[in-house]
Structures are given as structure tokens and as C-alpha cells.
Protein backbone atom coordinates (compact mmCIF):
# COMPACT_ATOMS: atom_id res chain seq x y z
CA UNK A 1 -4.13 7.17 4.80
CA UNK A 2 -5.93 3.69 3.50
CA UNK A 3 -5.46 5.68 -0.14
CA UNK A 4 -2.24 5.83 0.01
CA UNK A 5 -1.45 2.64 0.98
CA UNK A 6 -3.66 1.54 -2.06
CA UNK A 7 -1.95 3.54 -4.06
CA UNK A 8 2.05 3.10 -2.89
CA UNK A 9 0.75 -0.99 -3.37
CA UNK A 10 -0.01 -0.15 -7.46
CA UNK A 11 -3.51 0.55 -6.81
CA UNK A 12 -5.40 2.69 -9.24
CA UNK A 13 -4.22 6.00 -8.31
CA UNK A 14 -6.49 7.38 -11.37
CA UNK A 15 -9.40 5.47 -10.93
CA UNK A 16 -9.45 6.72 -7.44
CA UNK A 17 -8.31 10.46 -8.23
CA UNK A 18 -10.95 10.52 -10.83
CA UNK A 19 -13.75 10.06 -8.36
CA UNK A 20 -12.61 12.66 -5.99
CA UNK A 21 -12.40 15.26 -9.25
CA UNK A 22 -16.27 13.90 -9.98
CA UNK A 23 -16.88 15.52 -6.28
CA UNK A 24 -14.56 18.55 -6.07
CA UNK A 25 -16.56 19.36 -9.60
CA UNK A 26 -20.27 18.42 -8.66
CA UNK A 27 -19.52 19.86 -4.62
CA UNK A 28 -16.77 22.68 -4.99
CA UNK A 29 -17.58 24.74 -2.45
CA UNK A 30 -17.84 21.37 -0.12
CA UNK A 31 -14.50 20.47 -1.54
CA UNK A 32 -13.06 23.43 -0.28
CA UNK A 33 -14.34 23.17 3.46
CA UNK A 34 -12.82 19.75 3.53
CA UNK A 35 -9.76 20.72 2.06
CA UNK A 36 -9.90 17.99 -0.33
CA UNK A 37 -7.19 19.37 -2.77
CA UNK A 38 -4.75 19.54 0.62
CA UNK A 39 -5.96 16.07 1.37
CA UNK A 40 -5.00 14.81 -2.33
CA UNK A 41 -1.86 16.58 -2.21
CA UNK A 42 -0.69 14.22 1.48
CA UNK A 43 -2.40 11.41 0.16
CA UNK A 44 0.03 11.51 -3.31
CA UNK A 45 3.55 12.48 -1.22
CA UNK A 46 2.64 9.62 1.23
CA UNK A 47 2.02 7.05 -1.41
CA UNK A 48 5.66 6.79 -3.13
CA UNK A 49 5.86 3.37 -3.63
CA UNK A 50 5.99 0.54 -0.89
CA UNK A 51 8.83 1.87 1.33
CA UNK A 52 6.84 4.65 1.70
CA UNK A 53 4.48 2.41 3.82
CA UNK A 54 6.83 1.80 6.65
CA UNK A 55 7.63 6.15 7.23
CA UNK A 56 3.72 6.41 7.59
CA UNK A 57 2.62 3.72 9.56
CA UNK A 58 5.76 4.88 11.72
CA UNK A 59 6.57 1.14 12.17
CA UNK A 60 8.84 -1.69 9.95
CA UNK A 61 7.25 -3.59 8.31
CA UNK A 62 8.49 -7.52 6.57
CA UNK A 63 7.62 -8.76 3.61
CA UNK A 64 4.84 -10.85 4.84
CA UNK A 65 3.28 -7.74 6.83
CA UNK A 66 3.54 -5.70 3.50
CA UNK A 67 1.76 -8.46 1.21
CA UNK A 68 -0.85 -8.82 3.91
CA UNK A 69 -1.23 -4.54 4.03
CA UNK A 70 -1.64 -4.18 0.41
CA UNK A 71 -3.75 -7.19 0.02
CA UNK A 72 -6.02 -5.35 1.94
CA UNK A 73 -5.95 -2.00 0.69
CA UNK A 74 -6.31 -3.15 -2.73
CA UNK A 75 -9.58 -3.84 -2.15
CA UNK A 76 -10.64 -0.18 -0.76
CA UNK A 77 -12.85 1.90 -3.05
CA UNK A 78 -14.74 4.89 -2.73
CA UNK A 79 -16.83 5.38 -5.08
CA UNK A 80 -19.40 5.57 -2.71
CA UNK A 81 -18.71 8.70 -1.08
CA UNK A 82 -20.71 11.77 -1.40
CA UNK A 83 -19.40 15.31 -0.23
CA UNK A 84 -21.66 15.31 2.68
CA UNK A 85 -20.10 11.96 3.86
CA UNK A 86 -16.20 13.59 3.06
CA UNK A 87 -17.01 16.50 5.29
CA UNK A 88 -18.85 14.60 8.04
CA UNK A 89 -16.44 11.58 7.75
CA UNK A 90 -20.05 9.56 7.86
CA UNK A 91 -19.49 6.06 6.56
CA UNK A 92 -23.61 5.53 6.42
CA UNK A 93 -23.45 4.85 2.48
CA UNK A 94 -21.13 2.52 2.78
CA UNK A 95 -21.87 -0.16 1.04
CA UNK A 96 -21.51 -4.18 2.50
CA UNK A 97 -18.89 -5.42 0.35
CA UNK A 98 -16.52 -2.03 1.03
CA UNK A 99 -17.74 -2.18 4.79
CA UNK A 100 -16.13 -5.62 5.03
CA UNK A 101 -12.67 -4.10 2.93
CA UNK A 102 -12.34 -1.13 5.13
CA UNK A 103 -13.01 -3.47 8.17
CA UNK A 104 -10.66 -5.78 7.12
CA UNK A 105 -7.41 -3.45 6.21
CA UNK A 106 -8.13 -2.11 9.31
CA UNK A 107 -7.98 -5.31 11.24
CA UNK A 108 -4.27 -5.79 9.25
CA UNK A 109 -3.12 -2.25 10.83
CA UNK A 110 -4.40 -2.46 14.29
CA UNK A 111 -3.15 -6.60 14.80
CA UNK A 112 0.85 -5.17 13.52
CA UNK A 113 0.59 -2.80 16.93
């Protein structure tokens, strides 16, 4: 879900799906126990462009709550992520500075319950 809020804020969508490819390639048969190609497809219908935010966070949203979302998600990166992390959803590689950004668009979500 952080992806596609990324990506339905103008984040690099190809930057992103490039690095997924990179592992699907390198890791297919890992790919395919997590799905990944199912994952991409969600991840792409759920980013449409900022409106789309509001139907997946399955709450309204203002203008100030959207700046502060997207502020936050464009900072999310995963370049980081190895199949074996994908699978396992193990954050252990994570490193600092993305620790902090994933932290911190997290914080956004949970303080708009």
C-alpha cells in the first residue's frame, strides 16, 4: 500500500517498478511464491492518481492530510529489498535513512485514525 500512495502522489512509478523487475529476474521462482506480479498488478489499480488515496485508506482525506501523506511517501524506496526479505516481509536490511521514511509515513497514517 505505501507504493501506491508514492506512486498516486507522482512518485517514480518506474524507478520503483524497475527494481521489483531486477528481483522477479534475479529470484523468479521467489517472485512467484510471493506473488509479486499479483502484488504489482493491486499496487498499479490502487495508485490512480490522488483521489485514489481516499478509496484505499477507506477514510477522507483534506488537502492538508493529502500534502502531509504524500510528503511522506515520497520519500519511501526500496531498493533495499532482497527476495528473501519480500517473502518473509523482514525489514532487517533496512537501511537508517528508509527506516526513519517508512517510520514516518506510517506515523502520518496511524495519527489520521
Amino acid at each position: 500500500m505505501p507504493l501506491a500512495v508514492k506512486w498516486a502522489c507522482g512518485g517514480q512509478r518506474d524507478i520503483d517498478l524497475s527494481q521489483i523487475d531486477a528481483l522477479v529476474v534475479a529470484f523468479p521462482e521467489d517472485a512467484e511464491r510471493a506473488d509479486v506480479t499479483q502484488i504489482v498488478t493491486t499496487l498499479n489499480e490502487m495508485a490512480s492518481g490522488r483521489e485514489s488515496l481516499q478509496e484505499f485508506l477507506g477514510a477522507g482525506l483534506n488537502g492538508r492530510q493529502v500534502a502531509q501523506l504524500c510528503s511522506a511517501a515520497l520519500s519511501l524506496n526500496i531498493d533495499w529489498v532482497t527476495p528473501e526479505q519480500l517473502i518473509l516481509d523482514d525489514e532487517s536490511g533496512i537501511p537508517d535513512e528508509q527506516k526513519a521514511a517508512w517510520g514516518k509515513f506510517y506515523g502520518v497514517v496511524e495519527g489520521f485514525q
